[in-house]
N, C-alpha and C. Protein backbone atom coordinates (compact mmCIF):
# COMPACT_ATOMS: atom_id res chain seq x y z
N UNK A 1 16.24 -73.57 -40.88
CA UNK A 1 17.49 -73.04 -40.38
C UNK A 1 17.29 -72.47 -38.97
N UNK A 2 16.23 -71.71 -38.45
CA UNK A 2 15.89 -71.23 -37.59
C UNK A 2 16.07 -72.23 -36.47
N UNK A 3 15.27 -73.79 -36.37
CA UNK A 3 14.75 -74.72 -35.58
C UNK A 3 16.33 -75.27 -35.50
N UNK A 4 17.76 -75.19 -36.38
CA UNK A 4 19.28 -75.62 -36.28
C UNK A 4 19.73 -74.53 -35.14
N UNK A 5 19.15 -73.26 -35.25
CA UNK A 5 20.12 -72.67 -34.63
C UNK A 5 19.75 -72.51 -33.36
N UNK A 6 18.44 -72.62 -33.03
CA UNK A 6 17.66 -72.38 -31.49
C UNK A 6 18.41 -73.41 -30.68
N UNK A 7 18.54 -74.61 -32.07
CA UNK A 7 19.02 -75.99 -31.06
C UNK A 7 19.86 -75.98 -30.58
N UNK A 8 21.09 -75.65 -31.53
CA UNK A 8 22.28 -75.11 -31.35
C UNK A 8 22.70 -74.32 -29.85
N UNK A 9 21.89 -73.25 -30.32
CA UNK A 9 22.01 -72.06 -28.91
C UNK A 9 21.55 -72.42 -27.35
N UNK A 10 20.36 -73.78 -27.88
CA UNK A 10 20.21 -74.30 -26.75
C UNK A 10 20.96 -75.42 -25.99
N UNK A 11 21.63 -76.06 -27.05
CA UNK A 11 22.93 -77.20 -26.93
C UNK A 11 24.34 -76.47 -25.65
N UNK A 12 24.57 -74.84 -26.53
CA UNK A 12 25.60 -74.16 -25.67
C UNK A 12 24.82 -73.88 -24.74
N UNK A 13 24.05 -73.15 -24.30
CA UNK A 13 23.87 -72.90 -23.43
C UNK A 13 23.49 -73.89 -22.21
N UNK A 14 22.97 -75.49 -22.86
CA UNK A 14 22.44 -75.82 -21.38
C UNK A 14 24.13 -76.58 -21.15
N UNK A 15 25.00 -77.05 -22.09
CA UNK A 15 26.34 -77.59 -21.71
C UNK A 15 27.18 -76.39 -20.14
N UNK A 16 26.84 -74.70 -20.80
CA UNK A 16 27.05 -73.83 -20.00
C UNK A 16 26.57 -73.85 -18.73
N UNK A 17 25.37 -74.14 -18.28
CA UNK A 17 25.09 -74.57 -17.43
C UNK A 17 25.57 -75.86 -16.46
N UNK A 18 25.19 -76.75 -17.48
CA UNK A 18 25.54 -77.80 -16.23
C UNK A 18 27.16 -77.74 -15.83
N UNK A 19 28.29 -76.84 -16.83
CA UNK A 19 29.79 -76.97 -16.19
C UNK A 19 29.70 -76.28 -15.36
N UNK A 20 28.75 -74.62 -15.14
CA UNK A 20 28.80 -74.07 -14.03
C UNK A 20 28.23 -74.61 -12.76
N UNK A 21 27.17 -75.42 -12.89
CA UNK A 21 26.67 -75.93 -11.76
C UNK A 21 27.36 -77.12 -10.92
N UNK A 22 28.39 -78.05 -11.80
CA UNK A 22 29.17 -78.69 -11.59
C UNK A 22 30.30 -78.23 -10.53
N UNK A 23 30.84 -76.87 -11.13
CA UNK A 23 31.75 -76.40 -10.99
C UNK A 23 31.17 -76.05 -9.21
N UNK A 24 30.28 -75.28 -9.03
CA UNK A 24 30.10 -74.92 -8.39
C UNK A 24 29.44 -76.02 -7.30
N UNK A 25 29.06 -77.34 -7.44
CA UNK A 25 28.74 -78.54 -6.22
C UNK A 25 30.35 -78.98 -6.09
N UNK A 26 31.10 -79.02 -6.80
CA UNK A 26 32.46 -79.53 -6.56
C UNK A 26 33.17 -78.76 -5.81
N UNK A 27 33.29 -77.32 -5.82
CA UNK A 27 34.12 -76.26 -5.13
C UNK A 27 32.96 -76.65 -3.77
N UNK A 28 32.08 -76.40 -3.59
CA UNK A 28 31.49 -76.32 -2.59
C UNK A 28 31.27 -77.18 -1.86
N UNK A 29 31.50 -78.71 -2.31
CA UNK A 29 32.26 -79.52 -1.71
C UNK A 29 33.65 -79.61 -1.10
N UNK A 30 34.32 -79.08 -1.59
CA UNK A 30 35.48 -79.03 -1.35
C UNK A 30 35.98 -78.24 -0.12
N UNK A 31 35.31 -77.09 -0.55
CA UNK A 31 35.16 -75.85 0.46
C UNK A 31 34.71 -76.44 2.03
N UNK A 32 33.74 -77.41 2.05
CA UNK A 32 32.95 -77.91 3.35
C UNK A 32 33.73 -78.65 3.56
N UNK A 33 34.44 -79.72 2.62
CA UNK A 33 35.71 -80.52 3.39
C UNK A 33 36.44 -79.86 4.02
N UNK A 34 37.38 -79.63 3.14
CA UNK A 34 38.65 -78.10 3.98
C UNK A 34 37.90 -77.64 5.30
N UNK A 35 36.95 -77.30 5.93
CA UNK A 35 36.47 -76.95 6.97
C UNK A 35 37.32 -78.05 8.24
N UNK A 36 37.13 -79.19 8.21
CA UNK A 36 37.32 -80.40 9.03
C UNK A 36 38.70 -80.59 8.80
N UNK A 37 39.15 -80.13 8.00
CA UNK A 37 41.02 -80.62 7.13
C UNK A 37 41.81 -79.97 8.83
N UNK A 38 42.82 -80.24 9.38
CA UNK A 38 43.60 -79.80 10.29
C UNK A 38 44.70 -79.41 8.79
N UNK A 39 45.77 -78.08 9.01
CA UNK A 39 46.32 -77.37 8.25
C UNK A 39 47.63 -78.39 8.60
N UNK A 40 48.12 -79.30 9.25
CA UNK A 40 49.49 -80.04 9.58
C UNK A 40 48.91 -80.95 8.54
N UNK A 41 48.02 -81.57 7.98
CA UNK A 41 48.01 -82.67 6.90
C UNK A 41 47.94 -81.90 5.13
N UNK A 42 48.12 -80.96 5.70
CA UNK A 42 48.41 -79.81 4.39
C UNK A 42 49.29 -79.46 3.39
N UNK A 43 50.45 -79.52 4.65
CA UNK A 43 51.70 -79.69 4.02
C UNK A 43 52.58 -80.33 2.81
N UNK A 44 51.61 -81.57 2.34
CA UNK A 44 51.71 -82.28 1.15
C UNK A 44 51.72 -81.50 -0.04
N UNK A 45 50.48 -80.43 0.41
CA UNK A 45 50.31 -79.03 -0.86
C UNK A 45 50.75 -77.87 -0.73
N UNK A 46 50.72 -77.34 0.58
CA UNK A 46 51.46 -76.24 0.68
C UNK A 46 52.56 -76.39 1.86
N UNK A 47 53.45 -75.19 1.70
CA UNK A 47 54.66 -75.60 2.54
C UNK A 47 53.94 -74.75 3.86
N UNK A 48 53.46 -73.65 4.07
CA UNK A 48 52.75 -73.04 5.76
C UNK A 48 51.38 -72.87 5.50
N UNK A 49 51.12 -73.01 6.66
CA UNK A 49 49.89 -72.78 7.47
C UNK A 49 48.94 -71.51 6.55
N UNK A 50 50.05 -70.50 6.53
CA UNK A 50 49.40 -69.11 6.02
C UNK A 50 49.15 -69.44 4.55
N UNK A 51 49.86 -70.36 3.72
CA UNK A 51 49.97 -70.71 2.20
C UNK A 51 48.31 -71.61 2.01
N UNK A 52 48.54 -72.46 2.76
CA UNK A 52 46.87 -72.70 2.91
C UNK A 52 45.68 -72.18 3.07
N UNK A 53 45.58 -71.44 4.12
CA UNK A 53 44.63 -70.47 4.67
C UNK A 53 44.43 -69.66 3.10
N UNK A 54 45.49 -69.32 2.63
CA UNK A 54 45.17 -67.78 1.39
C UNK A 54 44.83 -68.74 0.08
N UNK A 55 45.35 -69.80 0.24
CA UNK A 55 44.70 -70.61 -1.50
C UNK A 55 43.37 -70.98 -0.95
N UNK A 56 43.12 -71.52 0.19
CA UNK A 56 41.44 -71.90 0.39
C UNK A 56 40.15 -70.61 0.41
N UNK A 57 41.34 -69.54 0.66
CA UNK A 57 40.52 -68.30 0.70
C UNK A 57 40.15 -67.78 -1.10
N UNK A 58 41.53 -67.60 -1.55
CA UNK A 58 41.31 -67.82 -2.96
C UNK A 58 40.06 -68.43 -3.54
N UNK A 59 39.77 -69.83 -3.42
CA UNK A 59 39.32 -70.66 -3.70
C UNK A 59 37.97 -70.58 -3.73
N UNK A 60 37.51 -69.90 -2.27
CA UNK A 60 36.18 -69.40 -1.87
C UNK A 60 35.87 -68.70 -2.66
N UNK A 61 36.67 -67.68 -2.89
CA UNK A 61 36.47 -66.57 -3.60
C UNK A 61 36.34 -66.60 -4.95
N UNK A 62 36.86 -67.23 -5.77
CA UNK A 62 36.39 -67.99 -7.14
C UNK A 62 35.12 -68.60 -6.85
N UNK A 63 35.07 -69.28 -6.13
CA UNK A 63 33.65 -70.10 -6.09
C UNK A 63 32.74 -68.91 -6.04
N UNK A 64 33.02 -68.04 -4.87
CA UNK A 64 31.47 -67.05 -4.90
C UNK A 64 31.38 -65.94 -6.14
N UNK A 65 32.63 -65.71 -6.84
CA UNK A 65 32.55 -65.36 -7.81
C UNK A 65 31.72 -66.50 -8.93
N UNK A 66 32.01 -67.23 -9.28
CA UNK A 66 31.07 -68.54 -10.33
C UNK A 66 30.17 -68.31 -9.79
N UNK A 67 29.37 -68.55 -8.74
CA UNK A 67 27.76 -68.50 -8.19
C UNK A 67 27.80 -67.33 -8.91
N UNK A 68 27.85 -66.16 -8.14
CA UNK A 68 26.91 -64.84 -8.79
C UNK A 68 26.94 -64.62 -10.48
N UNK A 69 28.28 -65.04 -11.00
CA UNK A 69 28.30 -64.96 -12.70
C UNK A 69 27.52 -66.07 -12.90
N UNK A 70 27.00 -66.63 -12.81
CA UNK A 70 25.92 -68.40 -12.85
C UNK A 70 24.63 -67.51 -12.76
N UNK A 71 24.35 -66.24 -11.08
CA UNK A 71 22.86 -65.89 -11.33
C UNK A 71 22.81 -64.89 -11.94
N UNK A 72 23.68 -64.28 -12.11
CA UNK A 72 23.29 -63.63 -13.02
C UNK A 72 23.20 -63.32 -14.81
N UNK A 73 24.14 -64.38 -15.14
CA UNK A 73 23.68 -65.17 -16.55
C UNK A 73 22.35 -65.74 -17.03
N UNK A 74 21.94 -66.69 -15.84
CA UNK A 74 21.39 -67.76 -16.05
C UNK A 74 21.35 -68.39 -17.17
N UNK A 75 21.99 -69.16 -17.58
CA UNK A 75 22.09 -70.06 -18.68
C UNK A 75 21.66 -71.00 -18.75
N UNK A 76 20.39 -71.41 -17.99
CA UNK A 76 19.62 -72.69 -17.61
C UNK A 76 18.63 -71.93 -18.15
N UNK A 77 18.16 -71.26 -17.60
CA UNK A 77 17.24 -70.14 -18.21
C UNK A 77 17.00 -69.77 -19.80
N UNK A 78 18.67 -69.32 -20.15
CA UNK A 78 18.47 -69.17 -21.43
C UNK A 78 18.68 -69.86 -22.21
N UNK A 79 18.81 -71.74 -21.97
CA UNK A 79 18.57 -72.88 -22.55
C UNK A 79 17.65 -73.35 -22.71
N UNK A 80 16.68 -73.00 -21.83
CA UNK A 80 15.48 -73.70 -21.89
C UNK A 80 14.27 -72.88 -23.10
N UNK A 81 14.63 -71.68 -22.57
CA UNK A 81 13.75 -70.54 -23.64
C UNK A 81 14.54 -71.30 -25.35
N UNK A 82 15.44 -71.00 -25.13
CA UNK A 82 16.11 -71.27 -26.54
C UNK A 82 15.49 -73.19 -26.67
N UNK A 83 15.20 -73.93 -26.20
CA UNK A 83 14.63 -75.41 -26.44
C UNK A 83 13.34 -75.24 -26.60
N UNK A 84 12.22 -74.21 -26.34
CA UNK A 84 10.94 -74.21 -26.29
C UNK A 84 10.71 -73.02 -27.45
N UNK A 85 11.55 -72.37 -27.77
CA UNK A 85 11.95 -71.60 -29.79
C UNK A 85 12.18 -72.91 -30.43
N UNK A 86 12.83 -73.50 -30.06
CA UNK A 86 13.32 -74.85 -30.87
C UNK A 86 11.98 -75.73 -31.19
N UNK A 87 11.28 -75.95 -30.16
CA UNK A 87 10.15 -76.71 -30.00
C UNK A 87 9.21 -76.01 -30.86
N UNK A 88 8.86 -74.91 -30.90
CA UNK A 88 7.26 -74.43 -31.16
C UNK A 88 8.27 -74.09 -33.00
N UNK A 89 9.59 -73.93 -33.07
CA UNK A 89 9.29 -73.71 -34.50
C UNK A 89 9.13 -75.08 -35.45
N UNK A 90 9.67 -76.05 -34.19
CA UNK A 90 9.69 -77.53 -35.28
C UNK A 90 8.28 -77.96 -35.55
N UNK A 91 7.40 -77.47 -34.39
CA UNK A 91 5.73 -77.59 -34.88
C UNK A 91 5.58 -77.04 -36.44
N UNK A 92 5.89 -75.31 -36.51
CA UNK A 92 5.53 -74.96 -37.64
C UNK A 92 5.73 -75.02 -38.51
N UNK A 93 7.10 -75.75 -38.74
CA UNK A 93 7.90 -76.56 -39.92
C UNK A 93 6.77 -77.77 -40.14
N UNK A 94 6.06 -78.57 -39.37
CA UNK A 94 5.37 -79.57 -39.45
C UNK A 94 3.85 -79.02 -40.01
N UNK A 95 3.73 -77.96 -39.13
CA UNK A 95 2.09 -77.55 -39.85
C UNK A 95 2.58 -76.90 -41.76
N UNK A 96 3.68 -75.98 -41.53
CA UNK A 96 4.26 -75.77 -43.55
C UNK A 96 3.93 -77.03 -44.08
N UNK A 97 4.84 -78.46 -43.65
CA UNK A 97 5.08 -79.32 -44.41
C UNK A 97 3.55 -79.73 -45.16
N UNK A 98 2.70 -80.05 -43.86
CA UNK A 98 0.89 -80.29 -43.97
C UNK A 98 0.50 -79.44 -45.36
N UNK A 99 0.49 -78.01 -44.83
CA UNK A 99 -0.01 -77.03 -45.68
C UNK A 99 0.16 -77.32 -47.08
N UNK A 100 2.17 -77.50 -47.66
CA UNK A 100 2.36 -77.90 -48.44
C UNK A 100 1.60 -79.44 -49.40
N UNK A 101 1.84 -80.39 -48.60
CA UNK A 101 1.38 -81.50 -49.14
C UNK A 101 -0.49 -81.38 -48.72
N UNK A 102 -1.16 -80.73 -48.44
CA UNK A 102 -2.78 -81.06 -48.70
C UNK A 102 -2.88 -80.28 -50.35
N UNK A 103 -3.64 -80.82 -50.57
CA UNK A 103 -4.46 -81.01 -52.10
C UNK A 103 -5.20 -79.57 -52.28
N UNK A 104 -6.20 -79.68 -51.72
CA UNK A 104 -7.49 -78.57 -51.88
C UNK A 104 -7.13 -77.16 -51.76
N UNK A 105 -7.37 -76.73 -52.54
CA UNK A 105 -6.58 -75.07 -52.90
C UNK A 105 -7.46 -74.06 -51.71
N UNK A 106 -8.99 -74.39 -51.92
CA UNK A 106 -9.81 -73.36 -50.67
C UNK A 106 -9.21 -73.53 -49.43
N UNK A 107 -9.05 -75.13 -48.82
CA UNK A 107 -8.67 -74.85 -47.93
C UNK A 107 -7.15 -74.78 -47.79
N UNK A 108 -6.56 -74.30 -48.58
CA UNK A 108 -5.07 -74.64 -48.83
C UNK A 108 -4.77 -72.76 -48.24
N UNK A 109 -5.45 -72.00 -48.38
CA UNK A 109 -5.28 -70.59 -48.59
C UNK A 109 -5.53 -70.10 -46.76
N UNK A 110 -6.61 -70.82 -46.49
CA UNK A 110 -7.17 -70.64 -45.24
C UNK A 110 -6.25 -71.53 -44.10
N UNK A 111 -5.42 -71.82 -44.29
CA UNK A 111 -4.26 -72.65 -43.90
C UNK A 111 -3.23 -71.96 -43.85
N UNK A 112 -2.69 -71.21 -44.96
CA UNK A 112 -1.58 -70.75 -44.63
C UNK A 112 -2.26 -69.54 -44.60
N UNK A 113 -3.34 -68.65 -44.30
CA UNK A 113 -3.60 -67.44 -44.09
C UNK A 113 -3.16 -67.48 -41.81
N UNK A 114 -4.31 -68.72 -41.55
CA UNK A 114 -3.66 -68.90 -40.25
C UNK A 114 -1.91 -69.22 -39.80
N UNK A 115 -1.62 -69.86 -40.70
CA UNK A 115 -0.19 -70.03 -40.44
C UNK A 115 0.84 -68.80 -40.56
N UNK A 116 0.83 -67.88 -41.64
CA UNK A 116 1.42 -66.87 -41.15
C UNK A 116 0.80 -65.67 -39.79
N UNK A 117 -0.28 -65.89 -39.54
CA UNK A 117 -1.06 -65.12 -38.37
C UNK A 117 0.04 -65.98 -36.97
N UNK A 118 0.57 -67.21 -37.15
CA UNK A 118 0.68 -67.75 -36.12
C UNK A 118 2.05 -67.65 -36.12
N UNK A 119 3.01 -67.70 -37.70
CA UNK A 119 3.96 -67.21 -37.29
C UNK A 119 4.65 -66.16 -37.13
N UNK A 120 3.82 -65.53 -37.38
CA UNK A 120 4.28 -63.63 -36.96
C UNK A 120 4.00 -63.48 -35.37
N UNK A 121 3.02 -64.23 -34.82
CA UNK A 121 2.67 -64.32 -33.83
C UNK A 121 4.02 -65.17 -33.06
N UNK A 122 4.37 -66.15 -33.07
CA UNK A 122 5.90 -66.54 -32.68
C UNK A 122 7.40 -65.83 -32.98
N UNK A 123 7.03 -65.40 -33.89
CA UNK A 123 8.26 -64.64 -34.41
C UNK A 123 8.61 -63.77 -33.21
N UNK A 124 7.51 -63.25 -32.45
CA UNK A 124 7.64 -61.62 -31.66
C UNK A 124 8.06 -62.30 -30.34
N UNK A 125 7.83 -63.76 -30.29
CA UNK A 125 8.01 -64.51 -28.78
C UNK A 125 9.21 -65.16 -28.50
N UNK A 126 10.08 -65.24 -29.90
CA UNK A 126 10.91 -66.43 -29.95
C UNK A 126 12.45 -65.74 -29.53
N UNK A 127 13.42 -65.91 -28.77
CA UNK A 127 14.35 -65.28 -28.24
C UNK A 127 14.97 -65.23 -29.66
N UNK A 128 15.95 -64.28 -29.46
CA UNK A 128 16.63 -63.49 -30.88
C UNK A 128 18.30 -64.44 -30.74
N UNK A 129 18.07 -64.47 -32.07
CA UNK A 129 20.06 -65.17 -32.13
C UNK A 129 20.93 -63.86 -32.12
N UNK A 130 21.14 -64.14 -31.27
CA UNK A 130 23.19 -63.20 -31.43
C UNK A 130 23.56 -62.96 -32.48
N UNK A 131 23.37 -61.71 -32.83
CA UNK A 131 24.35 -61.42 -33.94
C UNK A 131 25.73 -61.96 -34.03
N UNK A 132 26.28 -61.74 -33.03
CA UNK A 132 27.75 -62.35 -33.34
C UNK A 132 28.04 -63.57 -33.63
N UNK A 133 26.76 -64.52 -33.56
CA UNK A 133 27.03 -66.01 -33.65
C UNK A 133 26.18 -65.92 -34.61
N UNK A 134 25.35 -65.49 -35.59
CA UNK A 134 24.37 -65.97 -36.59
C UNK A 134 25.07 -66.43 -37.85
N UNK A 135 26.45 -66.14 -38.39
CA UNK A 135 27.04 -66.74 -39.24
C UNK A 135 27.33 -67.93 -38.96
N UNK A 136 28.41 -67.69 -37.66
CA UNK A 136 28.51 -69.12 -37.52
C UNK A 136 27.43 -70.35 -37.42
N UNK A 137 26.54 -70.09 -36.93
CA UNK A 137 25.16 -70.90 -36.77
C UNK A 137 24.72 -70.97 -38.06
N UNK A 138 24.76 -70.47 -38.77
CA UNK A 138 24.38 -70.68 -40.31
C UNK A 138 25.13 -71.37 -41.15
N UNK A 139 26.85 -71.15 -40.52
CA UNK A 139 27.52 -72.07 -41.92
C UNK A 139 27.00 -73.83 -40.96
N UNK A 140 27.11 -73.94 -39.78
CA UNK A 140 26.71 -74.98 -38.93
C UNK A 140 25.39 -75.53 -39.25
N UNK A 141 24.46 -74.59 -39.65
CA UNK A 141 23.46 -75.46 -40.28
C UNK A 141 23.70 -75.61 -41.86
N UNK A 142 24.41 -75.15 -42.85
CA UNK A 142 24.26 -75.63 -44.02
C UNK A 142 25.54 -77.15 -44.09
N UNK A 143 26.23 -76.71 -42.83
CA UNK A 143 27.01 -77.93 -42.96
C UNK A 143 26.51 -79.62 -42.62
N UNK A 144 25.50 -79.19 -41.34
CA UNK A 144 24.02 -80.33 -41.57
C UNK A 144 23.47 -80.36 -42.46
N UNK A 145 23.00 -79.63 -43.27
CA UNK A 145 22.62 -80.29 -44.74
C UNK A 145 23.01 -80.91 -45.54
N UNK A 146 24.69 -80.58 -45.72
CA UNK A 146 25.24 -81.02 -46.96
C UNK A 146 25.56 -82.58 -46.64
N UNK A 147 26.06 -82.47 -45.10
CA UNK A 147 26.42 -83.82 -44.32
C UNK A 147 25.21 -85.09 -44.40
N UNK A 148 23.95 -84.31 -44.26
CA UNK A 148 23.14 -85.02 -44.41
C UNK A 148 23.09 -85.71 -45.82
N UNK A 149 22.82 -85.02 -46.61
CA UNK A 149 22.73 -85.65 -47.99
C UNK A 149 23.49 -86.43 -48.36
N UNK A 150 25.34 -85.91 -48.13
CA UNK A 150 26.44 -86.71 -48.37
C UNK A 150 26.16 -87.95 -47.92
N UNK A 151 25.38 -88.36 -46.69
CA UNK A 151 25.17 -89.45 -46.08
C UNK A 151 24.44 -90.26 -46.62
N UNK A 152 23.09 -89.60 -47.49
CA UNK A 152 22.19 -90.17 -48.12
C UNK A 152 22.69 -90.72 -49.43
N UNK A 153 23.84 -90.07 -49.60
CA UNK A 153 24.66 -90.82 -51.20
C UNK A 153 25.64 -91.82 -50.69
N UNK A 154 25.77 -92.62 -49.61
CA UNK A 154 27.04 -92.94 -48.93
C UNK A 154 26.43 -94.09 -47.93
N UNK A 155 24.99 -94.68 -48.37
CA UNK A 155 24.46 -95.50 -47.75
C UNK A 155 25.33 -96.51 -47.25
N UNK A 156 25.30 -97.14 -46.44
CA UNK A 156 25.59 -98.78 -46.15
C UNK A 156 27.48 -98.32 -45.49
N UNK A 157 27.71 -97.07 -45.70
CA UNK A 157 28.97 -96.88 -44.92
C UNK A 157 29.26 -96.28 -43.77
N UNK A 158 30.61 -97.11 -42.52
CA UNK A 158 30.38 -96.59 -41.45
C UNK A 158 30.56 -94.93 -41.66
N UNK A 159 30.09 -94.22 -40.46
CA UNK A 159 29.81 -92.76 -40.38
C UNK A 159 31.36 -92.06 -40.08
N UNK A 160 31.89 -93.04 -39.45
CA UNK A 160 33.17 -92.07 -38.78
C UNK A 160 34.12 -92.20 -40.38
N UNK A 161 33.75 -93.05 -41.37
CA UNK A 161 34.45 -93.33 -42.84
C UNK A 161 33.52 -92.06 -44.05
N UNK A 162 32.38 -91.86 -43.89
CA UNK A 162 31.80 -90.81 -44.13
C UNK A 162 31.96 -89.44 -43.83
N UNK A 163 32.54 -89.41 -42.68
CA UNK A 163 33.01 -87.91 -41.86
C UNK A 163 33.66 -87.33 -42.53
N UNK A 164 34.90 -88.46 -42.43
CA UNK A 164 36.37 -88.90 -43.26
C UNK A 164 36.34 -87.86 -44.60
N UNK A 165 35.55 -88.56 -45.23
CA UNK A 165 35.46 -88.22 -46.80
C UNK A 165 34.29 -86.90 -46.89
N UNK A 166 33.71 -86.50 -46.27
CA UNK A 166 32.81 -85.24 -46.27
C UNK A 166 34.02 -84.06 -45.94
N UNK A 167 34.81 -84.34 -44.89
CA UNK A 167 35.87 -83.51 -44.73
C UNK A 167 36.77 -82.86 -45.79
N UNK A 168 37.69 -84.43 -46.47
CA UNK A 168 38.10 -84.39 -47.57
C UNK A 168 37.00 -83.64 -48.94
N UNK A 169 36.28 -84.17 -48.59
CA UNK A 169 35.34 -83.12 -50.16
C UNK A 169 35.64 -82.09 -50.25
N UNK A 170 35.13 -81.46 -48.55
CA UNK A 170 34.87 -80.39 -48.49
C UNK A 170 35.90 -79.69 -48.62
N UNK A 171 37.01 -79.98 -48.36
CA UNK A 171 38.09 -79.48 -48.64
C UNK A 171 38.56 -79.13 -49.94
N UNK A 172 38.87 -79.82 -50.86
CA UNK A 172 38.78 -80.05 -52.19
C UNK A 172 37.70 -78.90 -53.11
N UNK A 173 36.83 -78.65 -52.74
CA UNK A 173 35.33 -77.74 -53.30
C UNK A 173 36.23 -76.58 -52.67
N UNK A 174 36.66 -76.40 -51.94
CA UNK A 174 37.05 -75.12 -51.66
C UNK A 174 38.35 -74.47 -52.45
């Protein structure tokens, strides 16, 4: 559940990013055009001279507002941390799975004696989920589960006809 929700958090956040960075090569394009614009071919959008001048000023001014809410968020930042939680817990889901399926009990003990050393040791490194979003991220991952399985009973059918009917279930169970 952990390795659903890092992904998750890292899904929003890097989408957050690239609209701000978007946002902000497009205005700032725009902004450097308007420089060269003569205000008489303007008129198409605004009716005076002064109506122009104050929406391009506007305009600036949103833009330098987005930059500084962009550095000082950083949401590139806190996508990437949240993809490298994502990363190091899908390792330890992989070293559990090992642990689980080896045979030999001696070294079965000395295995997961290191494995919880390592994940207490990540636990203290791994950025924290938002309280305010941990439900939602949780019904979002049990809804990948159930989806998953539903899928696994629902072989050989298209997915968007599977959706369909996972919807409908789910509806119905409730």
């Amino acid at each position: 559940m952990m390795v659903s929700m890092h992904s998750n958090l890292y899904a929003k956040y890097r989408r957050f990013s690239i609209i701000s960075s978007s946002f902000l090569i497009v205005s700032g394009a725009i902004l450097n055009a308007l420089v060269f614009v003569d205000f008489r071919y303007m008129t198409w959008v605004f009716e005076t001279k002064n109506q122009s001048i104050n929406a391009i000023g506007w305009f600036s001014i949103l833009t330098f507002s987005g930059s500084l809410l962009s550095l000082s968020v950083n949401w590139k930042e806190r996508s990437e941390s949240y993809l490298a939680a994502s990363n190091e817990l899908s390792g330890l889901l992989n070293e559990c799975r090992e642990i689980l399926e080896s045979e030999s009990k001696n070294q079965n003990t000395d295995l997961v004696d290191a494995f919880n050393r390592k994940y207490i040791q990540l636990n203290g490194m791994l950025p924290k989920i938002p309280e305010k979003s941990f439900n939602c991220l949780k019904a979002r991952h049990y809804k990948k589960v159930e989806l998953s399985k539903f899928i696994g009973s629902n072989k050989g059918k298209p997915y968007w006809l599977i959706r369909i009917n996972f919807f409908i279930k789910s509806i119905k169970n409730d």
